[in-house]
N, C-alpha and C. Protein backbone atom coordinates (compact mmCIF):
# COMPACT_ATOMS: atom_id res chain seq x y z
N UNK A 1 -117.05 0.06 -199.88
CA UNK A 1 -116.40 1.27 -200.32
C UNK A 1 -114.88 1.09 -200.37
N UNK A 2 -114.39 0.34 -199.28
CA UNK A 2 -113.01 0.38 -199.55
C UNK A 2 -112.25 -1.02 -200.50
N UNK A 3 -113.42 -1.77 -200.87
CA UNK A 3 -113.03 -2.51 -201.76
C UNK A 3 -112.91 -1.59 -203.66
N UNK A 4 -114.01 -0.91 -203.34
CA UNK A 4 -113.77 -0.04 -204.34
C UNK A 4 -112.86 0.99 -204.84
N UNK A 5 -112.45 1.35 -203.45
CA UNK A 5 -110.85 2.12 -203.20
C UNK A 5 -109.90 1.24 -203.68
N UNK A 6 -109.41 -0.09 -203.67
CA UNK A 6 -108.59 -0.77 -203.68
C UNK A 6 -108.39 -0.77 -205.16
N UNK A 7 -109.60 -1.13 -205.77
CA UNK A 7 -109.40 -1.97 -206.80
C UNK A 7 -109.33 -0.54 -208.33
N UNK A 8 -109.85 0.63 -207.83
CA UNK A 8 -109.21 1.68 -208.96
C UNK A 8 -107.74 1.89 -208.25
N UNK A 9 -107.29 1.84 -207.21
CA UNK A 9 -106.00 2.09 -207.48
C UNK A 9 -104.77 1.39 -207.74
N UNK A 10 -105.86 -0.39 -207.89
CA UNK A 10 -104.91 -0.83 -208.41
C UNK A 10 -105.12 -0.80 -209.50
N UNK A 11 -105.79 -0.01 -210.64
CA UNK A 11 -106.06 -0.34 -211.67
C UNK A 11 -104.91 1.14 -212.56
N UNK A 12 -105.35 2.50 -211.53
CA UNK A 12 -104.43 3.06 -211.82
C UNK A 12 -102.80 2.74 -211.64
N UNK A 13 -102.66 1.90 -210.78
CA UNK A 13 -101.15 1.64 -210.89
C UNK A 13 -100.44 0.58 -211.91
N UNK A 14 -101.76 -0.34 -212.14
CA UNK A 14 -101.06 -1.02 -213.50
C UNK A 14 -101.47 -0.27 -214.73
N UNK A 15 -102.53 0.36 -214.97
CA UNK A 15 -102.22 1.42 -216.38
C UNK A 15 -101.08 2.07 -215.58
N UNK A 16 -100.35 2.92 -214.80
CA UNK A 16 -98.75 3.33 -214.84
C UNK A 16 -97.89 2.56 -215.69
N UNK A 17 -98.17 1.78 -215.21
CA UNK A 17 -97.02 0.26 -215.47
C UNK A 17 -96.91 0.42 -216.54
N UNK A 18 -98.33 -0.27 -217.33
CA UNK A 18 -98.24 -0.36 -218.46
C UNK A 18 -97.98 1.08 -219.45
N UNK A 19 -97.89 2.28 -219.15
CA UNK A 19 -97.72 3.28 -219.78
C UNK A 19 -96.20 3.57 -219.50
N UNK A 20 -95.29 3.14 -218.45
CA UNK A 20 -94.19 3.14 -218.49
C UNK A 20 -93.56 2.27 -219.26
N UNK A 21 -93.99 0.88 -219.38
CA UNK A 21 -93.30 0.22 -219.97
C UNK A 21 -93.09 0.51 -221.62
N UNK A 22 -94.30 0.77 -221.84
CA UNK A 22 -94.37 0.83 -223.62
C UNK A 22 -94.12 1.89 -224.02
N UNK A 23 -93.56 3.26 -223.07
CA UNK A 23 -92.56 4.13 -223.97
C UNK A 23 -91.63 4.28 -223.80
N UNK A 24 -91.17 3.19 -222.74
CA UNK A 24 -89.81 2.61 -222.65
C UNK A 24 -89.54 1.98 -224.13
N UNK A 25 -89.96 1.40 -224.55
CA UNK A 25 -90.00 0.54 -226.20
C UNK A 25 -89.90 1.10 -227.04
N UNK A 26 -90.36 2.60 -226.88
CA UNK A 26 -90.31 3.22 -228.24
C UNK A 26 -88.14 3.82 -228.47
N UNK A 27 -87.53 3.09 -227.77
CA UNK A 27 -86.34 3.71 -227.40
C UNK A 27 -85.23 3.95 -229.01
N UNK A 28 -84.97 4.98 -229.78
CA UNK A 28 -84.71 4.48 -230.97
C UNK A 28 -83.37 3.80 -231.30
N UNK A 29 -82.67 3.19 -232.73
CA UNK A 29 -81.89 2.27 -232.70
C UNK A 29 -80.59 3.32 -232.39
N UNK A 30 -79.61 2.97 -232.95
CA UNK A 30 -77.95 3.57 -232.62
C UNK A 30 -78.17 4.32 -233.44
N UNK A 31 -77.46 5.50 -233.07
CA UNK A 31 -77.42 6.93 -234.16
C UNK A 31 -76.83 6.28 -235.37
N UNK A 32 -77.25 7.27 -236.39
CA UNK A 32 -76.48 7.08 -237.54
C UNK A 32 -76.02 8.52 -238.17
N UNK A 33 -75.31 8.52 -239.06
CA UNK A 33 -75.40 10.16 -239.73
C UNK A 33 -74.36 9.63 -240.95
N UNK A 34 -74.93 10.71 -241.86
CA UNK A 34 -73.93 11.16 -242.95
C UNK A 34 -72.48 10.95 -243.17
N UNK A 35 -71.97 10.45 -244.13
CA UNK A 35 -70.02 10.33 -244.16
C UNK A 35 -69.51 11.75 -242.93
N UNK A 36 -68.92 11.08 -241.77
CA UNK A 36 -68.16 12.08 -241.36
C UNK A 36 -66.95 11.76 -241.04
N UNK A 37 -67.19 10.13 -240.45
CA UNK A 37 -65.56 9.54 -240.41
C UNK A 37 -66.11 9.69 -238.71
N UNK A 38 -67.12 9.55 -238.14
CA UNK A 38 -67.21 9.54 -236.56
C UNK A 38 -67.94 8.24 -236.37
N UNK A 39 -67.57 7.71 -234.98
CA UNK A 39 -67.18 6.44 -234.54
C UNK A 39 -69.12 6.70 -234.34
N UNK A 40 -69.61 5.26 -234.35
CA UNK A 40 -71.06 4.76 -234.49
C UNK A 40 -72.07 5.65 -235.15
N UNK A 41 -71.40 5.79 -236.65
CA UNK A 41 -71.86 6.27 -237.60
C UNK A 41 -71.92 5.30 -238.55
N UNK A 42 -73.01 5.37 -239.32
CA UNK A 42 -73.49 4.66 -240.95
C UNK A 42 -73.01 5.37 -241.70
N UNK A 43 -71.90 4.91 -242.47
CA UNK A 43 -71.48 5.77 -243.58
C UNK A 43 -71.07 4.97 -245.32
N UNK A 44 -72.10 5.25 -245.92
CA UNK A 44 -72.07 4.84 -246.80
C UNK A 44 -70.99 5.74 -248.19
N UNK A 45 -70.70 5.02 -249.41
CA UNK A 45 -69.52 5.82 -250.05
C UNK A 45 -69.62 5.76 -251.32
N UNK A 46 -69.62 6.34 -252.14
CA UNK A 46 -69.66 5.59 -253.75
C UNK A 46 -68.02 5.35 -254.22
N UNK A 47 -67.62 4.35 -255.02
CA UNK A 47 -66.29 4.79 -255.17
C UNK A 47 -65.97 5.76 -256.74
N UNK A 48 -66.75 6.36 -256.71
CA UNK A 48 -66.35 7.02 -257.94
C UNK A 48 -66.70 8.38 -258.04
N UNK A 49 -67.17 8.74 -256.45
CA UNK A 49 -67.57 9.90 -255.53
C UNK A 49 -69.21 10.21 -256.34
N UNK A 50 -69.50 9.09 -255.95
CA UNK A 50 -71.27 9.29 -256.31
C UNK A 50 -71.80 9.84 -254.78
N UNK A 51 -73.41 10.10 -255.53
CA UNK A 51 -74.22 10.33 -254.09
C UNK A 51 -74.16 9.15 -253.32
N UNK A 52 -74.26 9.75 -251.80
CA UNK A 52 -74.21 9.22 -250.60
C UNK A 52 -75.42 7.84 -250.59
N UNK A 53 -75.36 6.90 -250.01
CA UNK A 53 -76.46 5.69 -250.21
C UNK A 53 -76.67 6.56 -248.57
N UNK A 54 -78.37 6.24 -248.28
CA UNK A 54 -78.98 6.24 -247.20
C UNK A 54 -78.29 5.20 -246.20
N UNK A 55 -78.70 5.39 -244.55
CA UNK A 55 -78.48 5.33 -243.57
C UNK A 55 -79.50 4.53 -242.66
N UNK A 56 -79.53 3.83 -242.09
CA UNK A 56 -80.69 2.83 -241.02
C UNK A 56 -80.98 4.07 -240.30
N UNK A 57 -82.35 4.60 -239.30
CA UNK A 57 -82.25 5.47 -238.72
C UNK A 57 -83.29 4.60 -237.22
N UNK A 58 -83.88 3.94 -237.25
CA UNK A 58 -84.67 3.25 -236.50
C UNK A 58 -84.41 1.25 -236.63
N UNK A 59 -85.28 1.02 -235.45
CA UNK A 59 -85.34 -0.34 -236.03
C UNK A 59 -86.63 -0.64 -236.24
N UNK A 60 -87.04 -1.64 -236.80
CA UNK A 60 -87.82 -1.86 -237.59
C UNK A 60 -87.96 -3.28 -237.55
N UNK A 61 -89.47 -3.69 -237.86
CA UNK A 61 -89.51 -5.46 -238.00
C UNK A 61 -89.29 -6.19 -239.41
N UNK A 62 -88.56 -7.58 -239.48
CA UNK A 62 -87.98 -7.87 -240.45
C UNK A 62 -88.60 -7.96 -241.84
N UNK A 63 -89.78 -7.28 -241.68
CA UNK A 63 -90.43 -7.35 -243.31
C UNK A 63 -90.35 -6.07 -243.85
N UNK A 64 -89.91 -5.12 -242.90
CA UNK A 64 -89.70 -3.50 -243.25
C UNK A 64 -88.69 -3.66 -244.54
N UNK A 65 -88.74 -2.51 -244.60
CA UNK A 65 -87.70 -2.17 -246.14
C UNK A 65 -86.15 -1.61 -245.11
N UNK A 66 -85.82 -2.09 -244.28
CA UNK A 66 -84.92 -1.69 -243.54
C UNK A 66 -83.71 -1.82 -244.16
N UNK A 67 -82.67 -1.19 -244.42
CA UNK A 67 -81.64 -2.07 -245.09
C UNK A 67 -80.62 -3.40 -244.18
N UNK A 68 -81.20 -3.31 -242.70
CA UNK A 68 -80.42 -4.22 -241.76
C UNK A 68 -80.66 -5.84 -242.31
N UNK A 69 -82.44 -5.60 -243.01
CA UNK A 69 -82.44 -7.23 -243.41
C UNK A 69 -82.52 -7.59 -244.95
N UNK A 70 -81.30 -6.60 -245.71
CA UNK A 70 -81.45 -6.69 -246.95
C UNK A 70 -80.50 -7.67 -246.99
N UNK A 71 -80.56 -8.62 -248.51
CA UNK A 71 -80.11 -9.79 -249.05
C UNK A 71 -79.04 -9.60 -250.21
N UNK A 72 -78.36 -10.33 -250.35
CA UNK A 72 -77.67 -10.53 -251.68
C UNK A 72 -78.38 -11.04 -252.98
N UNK A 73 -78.23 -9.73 -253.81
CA UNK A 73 -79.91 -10.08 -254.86
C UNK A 73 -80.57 -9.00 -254.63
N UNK A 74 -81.21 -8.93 -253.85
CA UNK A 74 -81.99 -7.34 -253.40
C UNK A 74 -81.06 -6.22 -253.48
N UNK A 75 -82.14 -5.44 -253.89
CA UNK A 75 -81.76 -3.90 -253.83
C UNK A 75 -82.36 -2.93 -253.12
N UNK A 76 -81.12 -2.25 -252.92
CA UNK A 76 -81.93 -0.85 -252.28
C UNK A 76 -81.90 0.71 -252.83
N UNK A 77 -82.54 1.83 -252.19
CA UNK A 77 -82.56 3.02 -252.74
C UNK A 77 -81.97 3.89 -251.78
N UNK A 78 -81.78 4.98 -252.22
CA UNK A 78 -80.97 5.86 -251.19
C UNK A 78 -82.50 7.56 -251.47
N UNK A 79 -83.14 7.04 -250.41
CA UNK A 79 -84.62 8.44 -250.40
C UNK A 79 -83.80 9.28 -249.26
N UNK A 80 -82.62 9.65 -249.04
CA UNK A 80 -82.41 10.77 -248.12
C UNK A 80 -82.33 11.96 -249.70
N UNK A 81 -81.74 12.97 -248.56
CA UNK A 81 -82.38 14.33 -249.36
C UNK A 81 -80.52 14.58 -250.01
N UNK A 82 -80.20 15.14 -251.58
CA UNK A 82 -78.90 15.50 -251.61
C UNK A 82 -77.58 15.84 -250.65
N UNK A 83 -76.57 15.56 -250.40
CA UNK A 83 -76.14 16.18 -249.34
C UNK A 83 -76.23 16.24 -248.07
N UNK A 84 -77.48 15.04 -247.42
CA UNK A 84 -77.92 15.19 -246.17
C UNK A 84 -77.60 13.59 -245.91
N UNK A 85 -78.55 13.47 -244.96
CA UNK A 85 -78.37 12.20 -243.96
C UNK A 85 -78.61 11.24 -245.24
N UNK A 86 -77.84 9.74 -245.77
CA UNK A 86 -78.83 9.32 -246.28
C UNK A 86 -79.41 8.09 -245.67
N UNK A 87 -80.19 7.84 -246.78
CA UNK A 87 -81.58 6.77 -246.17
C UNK A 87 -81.73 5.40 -247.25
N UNK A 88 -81.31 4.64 -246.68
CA UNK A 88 -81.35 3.57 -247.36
C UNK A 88 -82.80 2.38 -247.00
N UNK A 89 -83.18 2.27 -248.65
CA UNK A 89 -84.68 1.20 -248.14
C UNK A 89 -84.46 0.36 -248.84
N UNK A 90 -85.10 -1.49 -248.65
CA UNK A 90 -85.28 -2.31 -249.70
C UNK A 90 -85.94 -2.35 -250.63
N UNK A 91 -85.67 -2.17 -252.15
CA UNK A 91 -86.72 -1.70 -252.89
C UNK A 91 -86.31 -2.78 -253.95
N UNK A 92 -87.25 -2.61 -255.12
CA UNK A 92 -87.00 -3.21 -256.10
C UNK A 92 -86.10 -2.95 -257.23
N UNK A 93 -85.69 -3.91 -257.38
CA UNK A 93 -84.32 -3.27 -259.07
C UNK A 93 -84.83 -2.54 -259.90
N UNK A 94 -84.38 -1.64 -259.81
CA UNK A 94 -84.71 -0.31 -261.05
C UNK A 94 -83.80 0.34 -261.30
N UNK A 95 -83.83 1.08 -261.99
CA UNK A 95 -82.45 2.21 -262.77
C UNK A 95 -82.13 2.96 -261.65
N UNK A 96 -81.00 3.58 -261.19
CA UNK A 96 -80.45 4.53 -259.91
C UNK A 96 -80.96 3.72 -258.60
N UNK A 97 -81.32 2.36 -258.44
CA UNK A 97 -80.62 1.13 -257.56
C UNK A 97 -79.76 1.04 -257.31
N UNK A 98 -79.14 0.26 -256.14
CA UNK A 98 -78.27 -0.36 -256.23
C UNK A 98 -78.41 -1.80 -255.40
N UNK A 99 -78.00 -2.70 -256.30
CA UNK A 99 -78.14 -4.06 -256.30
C UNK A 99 -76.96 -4.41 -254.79
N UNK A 100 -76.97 -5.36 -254.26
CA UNK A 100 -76.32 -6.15 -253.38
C UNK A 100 -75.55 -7.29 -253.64
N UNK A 101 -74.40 -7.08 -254.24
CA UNK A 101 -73.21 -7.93 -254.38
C UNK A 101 -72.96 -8.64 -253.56
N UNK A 102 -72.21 -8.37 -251.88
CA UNK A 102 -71.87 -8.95 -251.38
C UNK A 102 -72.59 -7.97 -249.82
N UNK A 103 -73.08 -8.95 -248.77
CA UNK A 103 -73.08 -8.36 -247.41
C UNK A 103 -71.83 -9.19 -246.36
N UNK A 104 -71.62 -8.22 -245.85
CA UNK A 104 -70.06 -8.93 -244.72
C UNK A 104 -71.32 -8.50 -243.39
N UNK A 105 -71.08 -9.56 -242.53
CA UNK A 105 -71.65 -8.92 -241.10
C UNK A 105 -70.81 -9.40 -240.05
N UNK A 106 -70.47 -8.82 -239.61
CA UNK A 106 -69.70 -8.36 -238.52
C UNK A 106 -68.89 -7.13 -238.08
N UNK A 107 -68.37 -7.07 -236.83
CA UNK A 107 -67.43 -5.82 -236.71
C UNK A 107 -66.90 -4.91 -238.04
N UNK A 108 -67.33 -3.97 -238.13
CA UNK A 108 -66.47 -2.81 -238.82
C UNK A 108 -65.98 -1.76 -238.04
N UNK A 109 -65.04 -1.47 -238.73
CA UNK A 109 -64.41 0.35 -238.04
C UNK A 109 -64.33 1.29 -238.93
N UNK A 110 -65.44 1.30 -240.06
CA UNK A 110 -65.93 2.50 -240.73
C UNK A 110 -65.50 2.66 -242.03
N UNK A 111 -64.99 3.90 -242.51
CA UNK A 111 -65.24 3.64 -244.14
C UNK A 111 -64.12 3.22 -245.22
N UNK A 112 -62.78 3.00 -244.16
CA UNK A 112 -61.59 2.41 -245.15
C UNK A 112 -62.30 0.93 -245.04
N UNK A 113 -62.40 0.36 -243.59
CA UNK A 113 -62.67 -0.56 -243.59
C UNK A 113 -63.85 -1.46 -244.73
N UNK A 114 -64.60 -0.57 -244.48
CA UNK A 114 -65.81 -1.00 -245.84
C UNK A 114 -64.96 -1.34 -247.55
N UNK A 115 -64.79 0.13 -247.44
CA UNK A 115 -63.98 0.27 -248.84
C UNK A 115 -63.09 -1.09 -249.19
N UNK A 116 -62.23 -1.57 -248.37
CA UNK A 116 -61.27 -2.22 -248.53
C UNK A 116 -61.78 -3.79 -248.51
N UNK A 117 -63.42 -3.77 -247.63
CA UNK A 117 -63.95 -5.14 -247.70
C UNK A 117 -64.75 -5.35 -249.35
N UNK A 118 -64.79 -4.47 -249.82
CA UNK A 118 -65.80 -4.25 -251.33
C UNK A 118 -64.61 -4.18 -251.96
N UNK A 119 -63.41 -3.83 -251.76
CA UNK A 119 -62.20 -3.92 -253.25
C UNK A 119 -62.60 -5.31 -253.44
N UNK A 120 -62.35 -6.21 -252.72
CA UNK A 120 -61.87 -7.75 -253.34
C UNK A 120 -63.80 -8.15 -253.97
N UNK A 121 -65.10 -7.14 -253.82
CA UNK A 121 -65.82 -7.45 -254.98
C UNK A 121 -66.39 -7.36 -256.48
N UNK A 122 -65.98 -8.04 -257.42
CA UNK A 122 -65.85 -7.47 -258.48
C UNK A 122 -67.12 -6.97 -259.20
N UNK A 123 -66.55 -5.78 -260.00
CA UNK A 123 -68.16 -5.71 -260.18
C UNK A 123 -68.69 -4.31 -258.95
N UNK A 124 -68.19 -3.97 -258.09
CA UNK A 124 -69.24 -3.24 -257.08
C UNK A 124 -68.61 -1.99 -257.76
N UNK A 125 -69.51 -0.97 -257.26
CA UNK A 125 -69.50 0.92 -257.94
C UNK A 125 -69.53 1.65 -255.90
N UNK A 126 -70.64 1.25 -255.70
CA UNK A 126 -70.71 1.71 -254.04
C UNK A 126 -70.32 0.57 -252.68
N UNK A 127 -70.12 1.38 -251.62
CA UNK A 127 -70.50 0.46 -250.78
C UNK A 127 -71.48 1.32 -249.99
N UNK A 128 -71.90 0.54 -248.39
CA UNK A 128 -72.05 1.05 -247.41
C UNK A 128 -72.26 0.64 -245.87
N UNK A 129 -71.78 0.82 -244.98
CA UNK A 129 -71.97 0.43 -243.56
C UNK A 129 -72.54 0.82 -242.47
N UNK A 130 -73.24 -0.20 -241.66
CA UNK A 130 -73.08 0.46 -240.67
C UNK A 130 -72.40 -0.33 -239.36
N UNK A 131 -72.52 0.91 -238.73
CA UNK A 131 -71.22 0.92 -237.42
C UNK A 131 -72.15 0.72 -236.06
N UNK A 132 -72.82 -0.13 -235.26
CA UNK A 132 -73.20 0.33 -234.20
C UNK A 132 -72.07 0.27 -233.11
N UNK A 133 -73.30 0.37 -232.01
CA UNK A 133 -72.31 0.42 -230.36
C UNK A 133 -71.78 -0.96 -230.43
N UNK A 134 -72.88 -1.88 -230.85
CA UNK A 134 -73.15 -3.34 -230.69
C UNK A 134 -72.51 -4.08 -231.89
N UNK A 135 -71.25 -4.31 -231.70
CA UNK A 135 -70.52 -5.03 -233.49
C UNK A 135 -71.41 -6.22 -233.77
N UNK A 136 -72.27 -6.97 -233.29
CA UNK A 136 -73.03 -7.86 -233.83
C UNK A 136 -73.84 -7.38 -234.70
N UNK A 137 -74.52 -5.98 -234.72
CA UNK A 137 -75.04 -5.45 -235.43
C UNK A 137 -74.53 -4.60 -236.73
N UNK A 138 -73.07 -4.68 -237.10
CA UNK A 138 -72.76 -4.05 -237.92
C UNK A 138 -72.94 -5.03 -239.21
N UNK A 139 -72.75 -4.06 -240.53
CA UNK A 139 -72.51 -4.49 -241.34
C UNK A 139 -72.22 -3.85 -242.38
N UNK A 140 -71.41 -4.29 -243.69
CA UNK A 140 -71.02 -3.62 -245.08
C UNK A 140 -71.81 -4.34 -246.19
N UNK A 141 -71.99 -3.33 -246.97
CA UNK A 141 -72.82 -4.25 -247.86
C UNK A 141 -72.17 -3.37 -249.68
N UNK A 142 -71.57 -4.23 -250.43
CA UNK A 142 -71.17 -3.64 -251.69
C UNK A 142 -72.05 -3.79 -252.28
N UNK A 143 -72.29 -2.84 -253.28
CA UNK A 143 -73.44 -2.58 -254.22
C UNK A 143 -73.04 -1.74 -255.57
N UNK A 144 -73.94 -2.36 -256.23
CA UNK A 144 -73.72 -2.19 -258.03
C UNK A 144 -74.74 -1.04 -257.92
N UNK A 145 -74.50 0.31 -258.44
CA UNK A 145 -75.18 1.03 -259.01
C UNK A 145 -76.16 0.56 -260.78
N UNK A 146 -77.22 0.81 -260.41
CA UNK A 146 -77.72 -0.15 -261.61
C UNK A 146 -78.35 1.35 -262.55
């Protein structure tokens, strides 16, 4: 009997475990939000005051349509809603795309900074960045409205 005692409670204490650990995991990535000009924000820009390009909002594994593991060549779409947060995915080249000129990765400090890393690309209409806590994780990426 008391081997039987033992062995559900150790069984309940590693399902704990294991139920602590794995919604510890679900922890989500660095905020992002809409152009506001606030520090560990994604703020993407058009330069010709187009709509807003979408925003990373999670992380995601590297085959996702994430824009963190988009390429030069690839394109992405902006599926946030008018006026709101946007949402940037890897998608395929199509009309109201925008293609990937150039990606910079490293440290940014937001949206002059972007702007001013996409002047020297020729050819770009938008940019967009993001800003985390973690500057290894940032990045700008200029893009051709197609």
């Amino acid at each position: 009997m008391v081997a039987v005692l033992a062995v559900v409670v150790l069984l309940l204490v590693a399902g704990g475990g294991a139920y602590w650990f794995l919604r510890g995991s679900d922890d989500p990535a660095p905020t992002t939000a809409a152009p506001t000009g606030s520090a560990g924000a994604a703020e993407p820009s058009a330069a010709a005051n187009e709509p807003d390009e979408p925003v990373p909002s999670a992380a995601a594994p590297e085959s996702s349509a994430d824009p963190r593991f988009v390429k030069v060549g690839q394109c992405v779409r902006n599926d946030g809603v008018a006026g709101g947060k946007p949402k940037l995915l890897i998608s395929g080249c199509a009309p109201k795309s925008y293609e990937v000129l150039r990606r910079i990765d490293g440290a940014t400090s937001g949206e002059r900074d972007a702007e001013a890393k996409c002047a020297k690309v020729e050819g770009y209409t938008n940019w967009y960045f993001f800003d985390s806590e973690l500057d290894t994780l940032d990045f700008v990426l200029c893009l051709k409205q197609r």
